[in-house]
Protein backbone atom coordinates (compact mmCIF):
# COMPACT_ATOMS: atom_id res chain seq x y z
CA UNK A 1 0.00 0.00 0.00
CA UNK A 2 3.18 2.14 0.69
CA UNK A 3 4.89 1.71 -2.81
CA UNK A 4 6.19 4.64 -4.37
CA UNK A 5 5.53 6.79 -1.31
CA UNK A 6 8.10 8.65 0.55
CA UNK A 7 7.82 9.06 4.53
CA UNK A 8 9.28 11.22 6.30
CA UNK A 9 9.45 9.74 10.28
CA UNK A 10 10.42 11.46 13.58
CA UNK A 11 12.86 9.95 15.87
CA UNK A 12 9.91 8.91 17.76
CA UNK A 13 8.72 6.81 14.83
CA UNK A 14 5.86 9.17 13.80
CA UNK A 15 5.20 9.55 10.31
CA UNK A 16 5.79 13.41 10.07
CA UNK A 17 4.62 13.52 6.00
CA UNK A 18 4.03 11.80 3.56
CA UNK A 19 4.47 12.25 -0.50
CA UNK A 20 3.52 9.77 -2.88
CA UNK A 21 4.19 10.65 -6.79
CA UNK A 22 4.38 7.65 -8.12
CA UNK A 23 7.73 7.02 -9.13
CA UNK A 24 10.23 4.81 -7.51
CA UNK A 25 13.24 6.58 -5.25
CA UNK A 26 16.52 5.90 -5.46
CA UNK A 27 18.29 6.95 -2.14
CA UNK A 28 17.89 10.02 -0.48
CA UNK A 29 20.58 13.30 0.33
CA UNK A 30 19.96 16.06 3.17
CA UNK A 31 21.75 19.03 3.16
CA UNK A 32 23.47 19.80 6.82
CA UNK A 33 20.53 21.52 8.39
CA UNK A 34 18.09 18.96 7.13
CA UNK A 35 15.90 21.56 5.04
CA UNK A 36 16.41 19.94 1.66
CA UNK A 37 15.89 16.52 0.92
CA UNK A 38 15.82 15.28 -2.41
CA UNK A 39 16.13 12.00 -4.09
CA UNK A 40 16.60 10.52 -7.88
CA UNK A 41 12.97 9.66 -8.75
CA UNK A 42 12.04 7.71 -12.11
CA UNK A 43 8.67 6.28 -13.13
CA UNK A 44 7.30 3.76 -16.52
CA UNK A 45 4.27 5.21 -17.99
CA UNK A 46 3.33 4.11 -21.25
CA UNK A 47 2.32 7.53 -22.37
CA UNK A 48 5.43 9.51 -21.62
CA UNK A 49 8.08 7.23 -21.51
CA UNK A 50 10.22 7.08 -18.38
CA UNK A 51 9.98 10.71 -16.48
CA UNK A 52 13.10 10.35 -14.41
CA UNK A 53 15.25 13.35 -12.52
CA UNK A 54 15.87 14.96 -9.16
CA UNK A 55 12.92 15.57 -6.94
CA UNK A 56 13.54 17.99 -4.01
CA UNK A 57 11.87 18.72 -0.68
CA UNK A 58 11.65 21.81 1.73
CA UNK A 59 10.92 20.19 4.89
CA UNK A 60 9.97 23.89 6.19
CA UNK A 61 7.59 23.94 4.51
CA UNK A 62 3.74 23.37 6.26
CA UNK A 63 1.47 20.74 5.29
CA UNK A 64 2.15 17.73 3.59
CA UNK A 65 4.56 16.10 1.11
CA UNK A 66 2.74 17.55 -1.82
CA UNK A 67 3.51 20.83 0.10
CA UNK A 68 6.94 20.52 0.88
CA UNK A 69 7.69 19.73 -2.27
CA UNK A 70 9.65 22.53 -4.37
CA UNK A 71 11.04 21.15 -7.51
CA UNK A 72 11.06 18.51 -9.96
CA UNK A 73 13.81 18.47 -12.51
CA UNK A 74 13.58 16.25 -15.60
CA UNK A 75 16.24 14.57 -17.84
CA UNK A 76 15.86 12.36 -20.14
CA UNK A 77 17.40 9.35 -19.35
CA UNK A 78 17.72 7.58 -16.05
CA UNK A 79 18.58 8.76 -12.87
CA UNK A 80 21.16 6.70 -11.64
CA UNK A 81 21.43 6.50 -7.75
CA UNK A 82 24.88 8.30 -7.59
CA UNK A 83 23.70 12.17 -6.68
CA UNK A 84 24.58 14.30 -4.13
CA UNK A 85 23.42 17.99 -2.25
CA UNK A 86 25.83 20.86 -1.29
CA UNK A 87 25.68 20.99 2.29
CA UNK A 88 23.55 24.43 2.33
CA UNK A 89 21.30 23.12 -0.23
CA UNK A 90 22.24 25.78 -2.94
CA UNK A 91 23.84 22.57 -5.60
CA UNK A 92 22.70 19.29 -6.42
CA UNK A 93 24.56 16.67 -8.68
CA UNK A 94 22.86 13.99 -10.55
CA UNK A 95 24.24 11.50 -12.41
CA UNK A 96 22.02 10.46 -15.83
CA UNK A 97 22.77 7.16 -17.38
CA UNK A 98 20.68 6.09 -20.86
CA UNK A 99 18.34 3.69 -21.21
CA UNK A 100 16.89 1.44 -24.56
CA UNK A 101 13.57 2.72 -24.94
CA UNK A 102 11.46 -0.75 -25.36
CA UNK A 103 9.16 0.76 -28.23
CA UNK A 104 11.41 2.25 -30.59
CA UNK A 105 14.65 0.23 -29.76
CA UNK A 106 17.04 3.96 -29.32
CA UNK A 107 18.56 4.48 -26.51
CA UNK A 108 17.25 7.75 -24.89
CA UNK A 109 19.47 10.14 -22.51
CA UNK A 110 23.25 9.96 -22.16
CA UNK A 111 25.73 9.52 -19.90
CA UNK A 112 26.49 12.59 -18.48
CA UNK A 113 25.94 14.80 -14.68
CA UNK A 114 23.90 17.11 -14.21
CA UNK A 115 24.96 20.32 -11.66
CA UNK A 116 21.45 22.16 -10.39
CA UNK A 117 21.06 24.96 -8.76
């Protein structure tokens, strides 16, 4: 019931918010004050092909997941799990690897990082 969701949980074990986007996550970086969370995020769907990227997280944010979250960046390929976030939360690196797309047999993306900020 809990697939592609993300929860966020207290050190008390309390769920503190939830997201669920439907995509599958692929580790997850904090910068040092625990503000900005963001993780490598790719989904299958038929109709657009494989939406992968960076999603990323204000925890400051009020409300729920859907709230706290403040951007989705897109690349075409797949996001490998290799990534990483600048300890004030200003940079994030993500690493995008291609992929064979099953319908037209071509490989979509390329190997390459992406630097965000």
């Amino acid at each position: 019931p809990n697939a592609f969701t993300i929860a966020a949980v207290g050190t008390d074990g309390e769920v503190l918010w939830r997201y669920r986007g439907g995509q599958h996550y692929q580790n997850f970086w904090t910068s040092a004050d625990g503000r900005w969370v963001f993780s490598c995020a790719q989904a299958d769907d038929p109709q657009s092909g494989r939406p992968s990227g960076a999603i990323l997280f204000d925890t400051r944010r009020p409300g729920g997941g859907s709230a706290k979250l403040a951007y989705f960046y897109p690349i075409e390929g797949m996001a490998f799990f290799q990534a990483d976030i600048s300890a004030d939360g200003a940079l994030i690196a993500l690493v995008e690897t291609p992929y064979l797309d099953s319908e037209t047999r071509r490989l979509r993306g390329r190997y390459q990082v992406h630097i965000v900020r």
